[in-house]
Protein backbone atom coordinates (compact mmCIF):
# COMPACT_ATOMS: atom_id res chain seq x y z
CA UNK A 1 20.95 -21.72 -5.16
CA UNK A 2 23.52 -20.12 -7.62
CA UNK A 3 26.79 -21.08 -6.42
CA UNK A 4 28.92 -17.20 -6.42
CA UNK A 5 25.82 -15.07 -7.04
CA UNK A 6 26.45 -13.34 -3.70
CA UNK A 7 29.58 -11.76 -5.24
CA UNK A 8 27.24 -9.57 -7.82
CA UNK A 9 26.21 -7.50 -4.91
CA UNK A 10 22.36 -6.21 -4.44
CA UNK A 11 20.48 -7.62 -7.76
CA UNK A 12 17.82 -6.10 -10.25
CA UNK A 13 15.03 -7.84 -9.56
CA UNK A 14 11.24 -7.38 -10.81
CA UNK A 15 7.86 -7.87 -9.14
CA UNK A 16 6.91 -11.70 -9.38
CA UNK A 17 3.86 -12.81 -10.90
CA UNK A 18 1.69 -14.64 -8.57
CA UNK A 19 1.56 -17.72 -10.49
CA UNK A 20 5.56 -17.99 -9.55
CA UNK A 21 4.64 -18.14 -5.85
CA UNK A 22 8.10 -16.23 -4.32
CA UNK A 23 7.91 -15.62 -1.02
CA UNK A 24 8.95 -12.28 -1.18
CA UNK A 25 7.72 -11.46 -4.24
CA UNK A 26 11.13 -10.92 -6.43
CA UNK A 27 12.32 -12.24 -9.38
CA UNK A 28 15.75 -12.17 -11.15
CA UNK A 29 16.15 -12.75 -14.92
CA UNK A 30 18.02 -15.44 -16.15
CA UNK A 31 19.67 -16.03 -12.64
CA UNK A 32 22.33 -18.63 -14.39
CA UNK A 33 24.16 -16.03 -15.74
CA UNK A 34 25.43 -15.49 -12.03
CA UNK A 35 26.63 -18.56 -11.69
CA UNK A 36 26.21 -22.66 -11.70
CA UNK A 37 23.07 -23.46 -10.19
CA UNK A 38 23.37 -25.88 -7.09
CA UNK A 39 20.76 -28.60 -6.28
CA UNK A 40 20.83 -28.73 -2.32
CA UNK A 41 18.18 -30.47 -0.86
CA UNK A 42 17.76 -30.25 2.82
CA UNK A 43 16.06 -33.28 4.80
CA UNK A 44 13.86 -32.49 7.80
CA UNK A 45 15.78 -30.50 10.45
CA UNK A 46 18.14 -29.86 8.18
CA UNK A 47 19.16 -26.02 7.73
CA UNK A 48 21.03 -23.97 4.86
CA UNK A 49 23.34 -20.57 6.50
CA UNK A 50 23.73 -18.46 3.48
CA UNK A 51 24.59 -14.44 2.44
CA UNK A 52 21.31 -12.62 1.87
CA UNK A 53 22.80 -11.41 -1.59
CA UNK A 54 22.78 -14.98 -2.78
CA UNK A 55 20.05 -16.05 -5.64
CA UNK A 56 18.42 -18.95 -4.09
CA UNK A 57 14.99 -20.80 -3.59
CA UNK A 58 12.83 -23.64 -3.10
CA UNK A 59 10.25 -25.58 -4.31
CA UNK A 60 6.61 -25.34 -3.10
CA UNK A 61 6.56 -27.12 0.00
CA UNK A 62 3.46 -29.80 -0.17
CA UNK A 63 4.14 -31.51 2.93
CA UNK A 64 1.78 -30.88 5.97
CA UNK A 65 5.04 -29.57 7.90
CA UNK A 66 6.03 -26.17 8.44
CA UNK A 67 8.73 -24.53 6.77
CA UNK A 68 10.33 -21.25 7.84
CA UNK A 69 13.33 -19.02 7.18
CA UNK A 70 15.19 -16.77 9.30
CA UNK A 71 16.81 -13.72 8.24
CA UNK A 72 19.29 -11.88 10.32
CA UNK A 73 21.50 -8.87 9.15
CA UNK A 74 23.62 -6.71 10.50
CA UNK A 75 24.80 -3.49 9.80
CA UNK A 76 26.42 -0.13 11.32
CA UNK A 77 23.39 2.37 12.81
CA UNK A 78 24.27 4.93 9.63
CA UNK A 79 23.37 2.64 7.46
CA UNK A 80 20.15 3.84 5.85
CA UNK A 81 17.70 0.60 5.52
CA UNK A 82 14.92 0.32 2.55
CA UNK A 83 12.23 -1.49 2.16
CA UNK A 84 11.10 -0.46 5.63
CA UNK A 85 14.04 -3.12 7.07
CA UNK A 86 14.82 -0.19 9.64
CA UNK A 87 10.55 -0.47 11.18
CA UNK A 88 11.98 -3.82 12.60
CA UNK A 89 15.66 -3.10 13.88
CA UNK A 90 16.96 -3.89 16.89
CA UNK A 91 20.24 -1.77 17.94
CA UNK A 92 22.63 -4.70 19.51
CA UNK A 93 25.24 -2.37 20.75
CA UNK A 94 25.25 1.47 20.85
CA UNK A 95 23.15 3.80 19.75
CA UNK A 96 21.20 5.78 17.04
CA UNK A 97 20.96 9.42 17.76
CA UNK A 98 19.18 9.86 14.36
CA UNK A 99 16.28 7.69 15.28
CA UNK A 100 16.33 5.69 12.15
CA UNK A 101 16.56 2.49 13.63
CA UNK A 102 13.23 1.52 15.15
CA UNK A 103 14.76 -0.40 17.80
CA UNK A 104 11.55 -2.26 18.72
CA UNK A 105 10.77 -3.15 22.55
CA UNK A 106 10.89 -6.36 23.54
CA UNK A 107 8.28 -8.25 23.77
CA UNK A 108 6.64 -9.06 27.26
CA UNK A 109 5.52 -12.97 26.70
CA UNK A 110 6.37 -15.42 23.86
């Protein structure tokens, strides 16, 4: 990761190139100039809690077990979501009266 990046706030970024393999599909130009870049290597059940507005990655994984992220954000309902982010809301507390927030049912079964 780059240690202080989170402090820059939301990030140009361009489309990746598939050769680069990002999950998501972003990439950010010489992401050193937002700070020292931090080697931290996580061992098997191991996890890393981090601001979505930090610059960070990973290696290909080319083990034969699974490795997954979880993303969770928060924000007030009047915040206006891009990206489509608002498609899979869930309202926690309160409400939305303008219906921007998806606010997906909950599933029946696992």
């Amino acid at each position: 990761f780059i240690a202080g990046s989170q402090h820059h706030g939301h990030m140009t970024y361009r489309q990746s190139t598939p050769e680069e393999h990002n999950v998501l599909d972003q990439t950010v130009e010489n992401a050193e100039q937002f700070g020292t870049e931090v080697l931290d290597e996580l061992l098997a059940g191991e996890i890393s809690i981090h601001s979505d507005l930090l610059l960070h990655g990973s290696e290909a994984n080319n083990s034969d077990r699974r490795r997954c992220g979880l993303t969770l954000r928060y924000c007030a309902a009047v915040v206006r979501a891009g990206m489509n982010w608002n498609e899979k809301g869930v309202i926690l507390s309160g409400v939305d009266p303008s219906g921007h927030w998806n606010n997906a049912p909950r599933p029946n079964t696992d």
